[in-house]
Protein backbone atom coordinates (compact mmCIF):
# COMPACT_ATOMS: atom_id res chain seq x y z
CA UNK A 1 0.00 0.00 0.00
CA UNK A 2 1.29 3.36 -0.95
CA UNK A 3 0.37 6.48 1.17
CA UNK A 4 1.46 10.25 -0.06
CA UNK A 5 3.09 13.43 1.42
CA UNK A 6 2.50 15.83 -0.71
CA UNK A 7 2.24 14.96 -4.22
CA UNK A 8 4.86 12.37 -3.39
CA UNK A 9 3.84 8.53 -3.03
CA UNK A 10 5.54 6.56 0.23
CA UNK A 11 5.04 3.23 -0.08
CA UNK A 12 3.62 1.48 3.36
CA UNK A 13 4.24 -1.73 4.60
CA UNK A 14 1.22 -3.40 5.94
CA UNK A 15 2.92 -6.61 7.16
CA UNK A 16 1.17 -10.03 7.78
CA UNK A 17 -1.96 -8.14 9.01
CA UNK A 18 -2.55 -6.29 5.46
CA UNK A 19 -5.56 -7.03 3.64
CA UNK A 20 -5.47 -4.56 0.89
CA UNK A 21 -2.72 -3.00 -1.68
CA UNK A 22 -3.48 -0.10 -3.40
CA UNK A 23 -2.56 3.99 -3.44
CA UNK A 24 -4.23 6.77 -1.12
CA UNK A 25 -4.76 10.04 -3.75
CA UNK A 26 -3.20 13.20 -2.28
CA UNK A 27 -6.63 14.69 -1.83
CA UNK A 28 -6.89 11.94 1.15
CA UNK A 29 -4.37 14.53 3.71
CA UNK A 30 -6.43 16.08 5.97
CA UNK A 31 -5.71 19.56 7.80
CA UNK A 32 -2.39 19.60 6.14
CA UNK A 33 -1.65 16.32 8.00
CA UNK A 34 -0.12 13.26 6.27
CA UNK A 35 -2.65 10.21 6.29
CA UNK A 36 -1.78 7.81 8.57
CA UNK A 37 -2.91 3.81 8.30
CA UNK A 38 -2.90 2.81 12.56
CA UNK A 39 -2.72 -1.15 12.10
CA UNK A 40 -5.13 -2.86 14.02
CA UNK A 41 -5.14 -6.64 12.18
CA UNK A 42 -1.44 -7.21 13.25
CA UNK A 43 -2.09 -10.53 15.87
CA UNK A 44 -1.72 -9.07 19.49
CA UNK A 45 1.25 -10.58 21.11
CA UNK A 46 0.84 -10.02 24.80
CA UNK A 47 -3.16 -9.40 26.04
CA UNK A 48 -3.60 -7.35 29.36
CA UNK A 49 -7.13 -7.25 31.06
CA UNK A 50 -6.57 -3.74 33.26
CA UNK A 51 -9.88 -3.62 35.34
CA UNK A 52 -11.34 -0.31 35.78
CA UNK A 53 -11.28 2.09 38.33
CA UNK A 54 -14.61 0.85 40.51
CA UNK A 55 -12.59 -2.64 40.67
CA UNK A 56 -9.40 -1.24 41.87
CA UNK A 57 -10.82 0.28 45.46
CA UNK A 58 -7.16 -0.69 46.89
CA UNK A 59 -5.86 1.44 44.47
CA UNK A 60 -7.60 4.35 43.65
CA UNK A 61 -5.66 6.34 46.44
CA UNK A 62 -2.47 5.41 45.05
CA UNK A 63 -3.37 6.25 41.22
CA UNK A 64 -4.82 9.72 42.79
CA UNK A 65 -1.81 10.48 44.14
CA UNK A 66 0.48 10.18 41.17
CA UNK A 67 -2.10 11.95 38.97
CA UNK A 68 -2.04 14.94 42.01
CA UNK A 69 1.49 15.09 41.50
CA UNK A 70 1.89 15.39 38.18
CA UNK A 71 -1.22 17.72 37.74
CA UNK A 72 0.38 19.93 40.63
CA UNK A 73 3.65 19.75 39.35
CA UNK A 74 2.22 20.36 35.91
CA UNK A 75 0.58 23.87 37.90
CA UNK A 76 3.12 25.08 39.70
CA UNK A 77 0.49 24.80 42.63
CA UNK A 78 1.97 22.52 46.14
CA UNK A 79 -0.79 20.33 46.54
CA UNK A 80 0.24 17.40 48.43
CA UNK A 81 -2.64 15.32 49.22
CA UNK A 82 -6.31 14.70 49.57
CA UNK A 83 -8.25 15.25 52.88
CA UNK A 84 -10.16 11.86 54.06
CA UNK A 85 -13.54 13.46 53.30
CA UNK A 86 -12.22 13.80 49.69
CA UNK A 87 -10.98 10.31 49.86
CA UNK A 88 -14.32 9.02 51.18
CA UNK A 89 -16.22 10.80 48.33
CA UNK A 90 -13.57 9.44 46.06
CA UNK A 91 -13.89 5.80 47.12
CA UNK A 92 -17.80 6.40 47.08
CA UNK A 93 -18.00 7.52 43.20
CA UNK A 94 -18.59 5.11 40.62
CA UNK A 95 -16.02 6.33 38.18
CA UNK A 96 -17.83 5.76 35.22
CA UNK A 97 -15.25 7.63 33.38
CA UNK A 98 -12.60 5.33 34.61
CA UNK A 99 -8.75 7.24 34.74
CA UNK A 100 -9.49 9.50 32.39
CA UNK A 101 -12.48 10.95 34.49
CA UNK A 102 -10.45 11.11 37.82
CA UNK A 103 -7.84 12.89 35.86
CA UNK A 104 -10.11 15.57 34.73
CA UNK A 105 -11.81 15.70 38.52
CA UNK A 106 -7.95 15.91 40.10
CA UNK A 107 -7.24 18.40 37.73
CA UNK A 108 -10.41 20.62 38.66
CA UNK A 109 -9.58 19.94 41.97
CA UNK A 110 -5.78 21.28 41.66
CA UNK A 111 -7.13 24.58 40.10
CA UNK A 112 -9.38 25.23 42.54
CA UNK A 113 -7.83 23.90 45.71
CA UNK A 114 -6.31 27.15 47.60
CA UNK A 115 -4.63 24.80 50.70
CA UNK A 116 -2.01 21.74 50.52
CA UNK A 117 -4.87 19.47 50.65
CA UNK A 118 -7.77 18.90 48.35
CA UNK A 119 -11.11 18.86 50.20
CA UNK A 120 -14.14 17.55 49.24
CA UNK A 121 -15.50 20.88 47.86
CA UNK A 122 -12.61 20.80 45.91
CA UNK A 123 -13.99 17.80 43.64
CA UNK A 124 -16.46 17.80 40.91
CA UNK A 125 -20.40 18.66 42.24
CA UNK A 126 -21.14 14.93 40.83
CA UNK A 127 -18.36 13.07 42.88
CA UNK A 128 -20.01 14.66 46.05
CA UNK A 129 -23.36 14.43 45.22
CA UNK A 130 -23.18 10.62 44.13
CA UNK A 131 -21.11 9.97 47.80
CA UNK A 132 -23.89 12.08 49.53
CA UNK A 133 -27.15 9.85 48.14
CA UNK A 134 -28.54 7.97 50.90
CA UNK A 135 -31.80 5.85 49.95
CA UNK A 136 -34.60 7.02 52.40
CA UNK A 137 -33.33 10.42 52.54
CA UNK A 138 -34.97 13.48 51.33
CA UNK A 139 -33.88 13.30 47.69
CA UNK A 140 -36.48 13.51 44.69
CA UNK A 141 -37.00 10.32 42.19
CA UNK A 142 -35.07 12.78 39.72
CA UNK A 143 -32.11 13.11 41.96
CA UNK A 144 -31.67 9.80 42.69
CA UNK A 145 -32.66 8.16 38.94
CA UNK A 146 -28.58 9.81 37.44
CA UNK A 147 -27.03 8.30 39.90
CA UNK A 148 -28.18 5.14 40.25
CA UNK A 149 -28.24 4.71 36.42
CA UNK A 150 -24.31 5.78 36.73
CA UNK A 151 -23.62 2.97 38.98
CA UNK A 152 -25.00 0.41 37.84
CA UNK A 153 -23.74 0.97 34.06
CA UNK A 154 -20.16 1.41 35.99
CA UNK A 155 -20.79 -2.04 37.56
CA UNK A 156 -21.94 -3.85 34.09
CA UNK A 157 -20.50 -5.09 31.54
CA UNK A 158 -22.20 -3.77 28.34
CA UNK A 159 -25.45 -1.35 28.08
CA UNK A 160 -27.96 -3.94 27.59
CA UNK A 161 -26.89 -5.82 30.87
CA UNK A 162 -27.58 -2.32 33.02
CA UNK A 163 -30.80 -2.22 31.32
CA UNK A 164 -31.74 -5.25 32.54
CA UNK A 165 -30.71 -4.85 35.94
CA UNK A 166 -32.92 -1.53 36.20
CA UNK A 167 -36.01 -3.27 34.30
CA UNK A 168 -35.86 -0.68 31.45
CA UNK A 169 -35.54 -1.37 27.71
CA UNK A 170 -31.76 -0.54 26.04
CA UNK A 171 -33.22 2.06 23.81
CA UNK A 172 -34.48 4.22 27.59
CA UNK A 173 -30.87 3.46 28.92
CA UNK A 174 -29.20 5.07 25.96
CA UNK A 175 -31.61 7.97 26.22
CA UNK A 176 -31.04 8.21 29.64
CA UNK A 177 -27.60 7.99 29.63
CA UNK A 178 -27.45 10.67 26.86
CA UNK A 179 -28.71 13.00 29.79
CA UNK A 180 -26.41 12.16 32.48
C-alpha cells in the first residue's frame, strides 16, 4: 500500500496483518496532516485485562496520588494530598469515566484547591453528590434516577446488561444515559 506526502507517493508496509494493496490520492491529507494507516489486524502478542477504576478500590488512592502530583507539578500549585472526606467521596464515586475521568476531577480539583490538601468541595459537584445519596433520605426520584443509572452501568458489563438490571428497555438506557 502506498500512502502520499504531498504529491509524493511513500510506499507502506502493511505486514502479515494487510488485507489490501493499493494507493491513497493526495486529496486523502487532511488539515495539512499526512494520512496515517494505525494497524489494528497485526495478531496481538501479549493481552492485558486492566480492570477499571470501581474494581481497583485498593488502588484508587495510590493512582490519585500520582495523577495529584503530576497535575500539581504540571501547575506550579503545592498540593500534596487529599483530605479523608475527599478520599471518602472518592472511594464512594462510581467512576464511570474510569482514569481518564479522575484525571479531569484531580485536575479541577488542583485549580481550585487554595490549601495543601484537596477537600471535598474541591472535587467535581457529581463526585459529592453521588457519595452524599442515601436511599430514604430526602432526595427527589429525579435526583436519585442519574445516579443510580451511573452505577450500575459502571458495575456492568455492556449497556444492555444495566438495562436489565434496572427493568428498562436498552433504547431508555441510551436515552437516559445521553442525559447524564
Amino acid at each position: 500500500m502506498t500512502g502520499t506526502a504531498g504529491s509524493e507517493k511513500t510506499p507502506l508496509d502493511r505486514g502479515a496483518g494487510g488485507h489490501t494493496t493499493g494507493t491513497i490520492n493526495p486529496g486523502v491529507i487532511w488539515a495539512g496532516h499526512l494520512f496515517q494507516f494505525v494497524v489494528e489486524a497485526v495478531v496481538p502478542i501479549i493481552s492485558l485485562r486492566l480492570p477499571p477504576l470501581r474494581e481497583r478500590r485498593d488502588d484508587l488512592e495510590k493512582i490519585a496520588l500520582s495523577h495529584l502530583t503530576f497535575l500539581a507539578g504540571h501547575a506550579g500549585k503545592n498540593v500534596r494530598g487529599f483530605s479523608p472526606d475527599a478520599l471518602t467521596a472518592m472511594r464512594q464515586y462510581a467512576w464511570p469515566g474510569n482514569l481518564r475521568e479522575l484525571h479531569n476531577v484531580i485536575e479541577r480539583a488542583v485549580i481550585l484547591c487554595s490549601s495543601e490538601m484537596i477537600e471535598a468541595d474541591d472535587l467535581s459537584d457529581t463526585i459529592q453528590t453521588s457519595s452524599e445519596l442515601r436511599l430514604g433520605g430526602k432526595l427527589t426520584v429525579h435526583e436519585i434516577e442519574p445516579e443510580h443509572i451511573r452505577r450500575v452501568i459502571a458495575s456492568t458489563h455492556t449497556l444492555d446488561e444495566a438495562a436489565t438490571i434496572l427493568g428498562i428497555d436498552p433504547a431508555t438506557l441510551y436515552r437516559k444515559r445521553k442525559k447524564l
